[in-house]
C-alpha atoms as a PDB file:
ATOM      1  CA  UNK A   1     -31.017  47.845-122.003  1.00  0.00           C
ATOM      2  CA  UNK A   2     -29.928  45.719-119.101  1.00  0.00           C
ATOM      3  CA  UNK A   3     -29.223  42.032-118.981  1.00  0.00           C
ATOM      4  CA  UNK A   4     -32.437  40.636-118.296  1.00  0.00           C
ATOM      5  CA  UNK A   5     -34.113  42.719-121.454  1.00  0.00           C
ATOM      6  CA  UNK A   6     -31.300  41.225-123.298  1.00  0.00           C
ATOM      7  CA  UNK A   7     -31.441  37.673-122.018  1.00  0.00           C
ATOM      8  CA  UNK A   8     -34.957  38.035-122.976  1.00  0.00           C
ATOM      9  CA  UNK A   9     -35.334  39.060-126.085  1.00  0.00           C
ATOM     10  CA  UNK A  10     -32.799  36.427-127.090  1.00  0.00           C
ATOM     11  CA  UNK A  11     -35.253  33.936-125.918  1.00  0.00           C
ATOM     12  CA  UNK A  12     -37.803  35.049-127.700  1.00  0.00           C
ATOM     13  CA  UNK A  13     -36.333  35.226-131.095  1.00  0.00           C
ATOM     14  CA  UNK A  14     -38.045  32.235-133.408  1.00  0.00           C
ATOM     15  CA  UNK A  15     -35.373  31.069-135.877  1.00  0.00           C
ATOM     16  CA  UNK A  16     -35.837  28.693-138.681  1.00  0.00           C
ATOM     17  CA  UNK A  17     -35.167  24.746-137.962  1.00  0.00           C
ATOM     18  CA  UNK A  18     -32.581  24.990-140.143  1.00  0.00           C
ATOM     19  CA  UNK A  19     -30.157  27.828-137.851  1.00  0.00           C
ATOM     20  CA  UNK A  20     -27.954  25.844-135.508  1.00  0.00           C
ATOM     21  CA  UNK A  21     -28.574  27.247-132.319  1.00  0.00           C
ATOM     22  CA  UNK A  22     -27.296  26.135-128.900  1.00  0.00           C
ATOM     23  CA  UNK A  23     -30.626  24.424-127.811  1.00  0.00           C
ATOM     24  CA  UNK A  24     -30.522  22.828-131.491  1.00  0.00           C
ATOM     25  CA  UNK A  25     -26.924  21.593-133.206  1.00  0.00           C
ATOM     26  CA  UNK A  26     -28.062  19.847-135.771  1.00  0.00           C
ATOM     27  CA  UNK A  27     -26.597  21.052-138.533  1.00  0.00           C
ATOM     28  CA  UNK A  28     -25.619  20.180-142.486  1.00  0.00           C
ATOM     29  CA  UNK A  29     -22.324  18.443-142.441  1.00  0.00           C
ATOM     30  CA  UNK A  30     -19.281  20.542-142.873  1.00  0.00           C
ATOM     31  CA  UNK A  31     -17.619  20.600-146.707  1.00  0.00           C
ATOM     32  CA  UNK A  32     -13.958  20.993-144.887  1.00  0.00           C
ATOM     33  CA  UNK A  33     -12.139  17.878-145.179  1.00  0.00           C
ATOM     34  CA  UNK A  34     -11.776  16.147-141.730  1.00  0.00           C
ATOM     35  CA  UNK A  35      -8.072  17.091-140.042  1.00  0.00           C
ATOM     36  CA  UNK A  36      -5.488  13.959-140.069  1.00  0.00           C
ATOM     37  CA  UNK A  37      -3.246  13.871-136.890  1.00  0.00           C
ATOM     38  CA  UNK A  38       0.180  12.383-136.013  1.00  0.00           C
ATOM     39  CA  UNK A  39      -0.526   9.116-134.456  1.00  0.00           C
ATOM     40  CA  UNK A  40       2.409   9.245-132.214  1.00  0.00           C
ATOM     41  CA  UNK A  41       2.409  12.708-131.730  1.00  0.00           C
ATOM     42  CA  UNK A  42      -0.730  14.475-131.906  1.00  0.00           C
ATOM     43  CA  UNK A  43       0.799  17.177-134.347  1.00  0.00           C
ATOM     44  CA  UNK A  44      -0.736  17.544-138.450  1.00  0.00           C
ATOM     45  CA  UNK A  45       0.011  14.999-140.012  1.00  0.00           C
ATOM     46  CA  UNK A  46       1.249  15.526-143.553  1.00  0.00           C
ATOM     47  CA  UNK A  47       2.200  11.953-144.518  1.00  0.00           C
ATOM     48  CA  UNK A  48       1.081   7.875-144.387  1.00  0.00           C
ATOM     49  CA  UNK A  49       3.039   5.112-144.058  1.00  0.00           C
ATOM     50  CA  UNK A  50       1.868   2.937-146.861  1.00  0.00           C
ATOM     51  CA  UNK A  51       3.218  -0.326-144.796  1.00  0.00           C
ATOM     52  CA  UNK A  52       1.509   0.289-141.676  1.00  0.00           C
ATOM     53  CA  UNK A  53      -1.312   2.866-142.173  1.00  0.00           C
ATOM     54  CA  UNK A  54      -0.219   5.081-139.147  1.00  0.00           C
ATOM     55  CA  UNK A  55      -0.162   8.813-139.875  1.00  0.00           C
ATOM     56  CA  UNK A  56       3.126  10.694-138.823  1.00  0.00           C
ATOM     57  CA  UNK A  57       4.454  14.572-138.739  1.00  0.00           C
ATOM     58  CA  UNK A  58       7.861  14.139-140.232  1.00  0.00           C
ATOM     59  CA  UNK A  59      10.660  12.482-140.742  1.00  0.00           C
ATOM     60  CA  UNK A  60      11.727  11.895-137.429  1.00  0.00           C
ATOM     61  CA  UNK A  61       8.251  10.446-136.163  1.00  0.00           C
ATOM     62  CA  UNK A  62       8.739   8.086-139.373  1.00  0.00           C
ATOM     63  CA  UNK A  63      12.207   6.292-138.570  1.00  0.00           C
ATOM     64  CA  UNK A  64      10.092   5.846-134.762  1.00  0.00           C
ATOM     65  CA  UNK A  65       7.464   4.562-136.810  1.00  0.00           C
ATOM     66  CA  UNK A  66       9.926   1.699-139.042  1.00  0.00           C
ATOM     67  CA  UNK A  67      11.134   0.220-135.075  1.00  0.00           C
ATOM     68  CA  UNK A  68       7.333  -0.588-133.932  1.00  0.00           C
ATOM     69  CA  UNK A  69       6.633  -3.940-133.755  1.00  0.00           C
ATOM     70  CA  UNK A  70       3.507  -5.253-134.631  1.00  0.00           C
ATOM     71  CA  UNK A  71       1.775  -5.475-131.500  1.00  0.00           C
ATOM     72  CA  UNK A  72       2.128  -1.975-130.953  1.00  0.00           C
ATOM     73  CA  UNK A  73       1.144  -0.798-134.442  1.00  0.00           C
ATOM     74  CA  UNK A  74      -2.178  -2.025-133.940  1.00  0.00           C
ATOM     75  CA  UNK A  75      -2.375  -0.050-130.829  1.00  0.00           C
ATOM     76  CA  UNK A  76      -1.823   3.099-132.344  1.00  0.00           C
ATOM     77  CA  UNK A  77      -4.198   2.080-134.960  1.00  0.00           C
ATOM     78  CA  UNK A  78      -7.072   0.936-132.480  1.00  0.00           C
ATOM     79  CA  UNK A  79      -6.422   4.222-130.856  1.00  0.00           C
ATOM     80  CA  UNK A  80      -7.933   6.338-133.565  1.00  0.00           C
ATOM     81  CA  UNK A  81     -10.107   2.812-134.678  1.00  0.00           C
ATOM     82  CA  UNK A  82      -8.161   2.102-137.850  1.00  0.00           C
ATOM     83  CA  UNK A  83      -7.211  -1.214-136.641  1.00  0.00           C
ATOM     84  CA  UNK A  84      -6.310  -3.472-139.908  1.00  0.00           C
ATOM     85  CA  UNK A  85      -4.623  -6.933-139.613  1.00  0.00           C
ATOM     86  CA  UNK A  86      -0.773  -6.390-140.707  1.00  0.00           C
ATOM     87  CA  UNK A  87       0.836  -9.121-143.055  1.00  0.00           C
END
């Protein structure tokens, strides 16, 4: 068959509502749990700070994380719109 019989018959096809297709996404939501990225870095992030609420990769990103200032805390929180009033 060439492309055109192809292109074609894939049009054709009927699928239930239900079947995501490109001309319909909807879809059931997904049962994964949603991904949590670094703040600062854009890596995984494995761990919270409890203080501030910003997301970090390791240990490193977290001694970064205790010199922020206020200010820009609630930057990198607005950034991913998380932004919480700090005490």
């Amino acid at each position: 068959k060439n492309l055109k019989q192809i292109l074609t018959m894939e049009r054709d096809k009927v699928y239930a509502l239900d079947v995501p297709t490109y001309e319909n996404i909807e879809c059931a939501p997904s049962v994964l749990p949603q991904k949590k990225y670094c703040d600062i870095t854009g890596l995984n992030a494995k761990y919270t700070d409890p203080k501030t609420g910003l997301r970090y990769h390791n240990a490193e990103i977290y001694q970064f994380i205790r010199t922020l200032g206020v200010p820009n805390v609630q930057a990198y929180l607005a950034s991913r719109n998380a932004a919480v009033v700090l005490k």
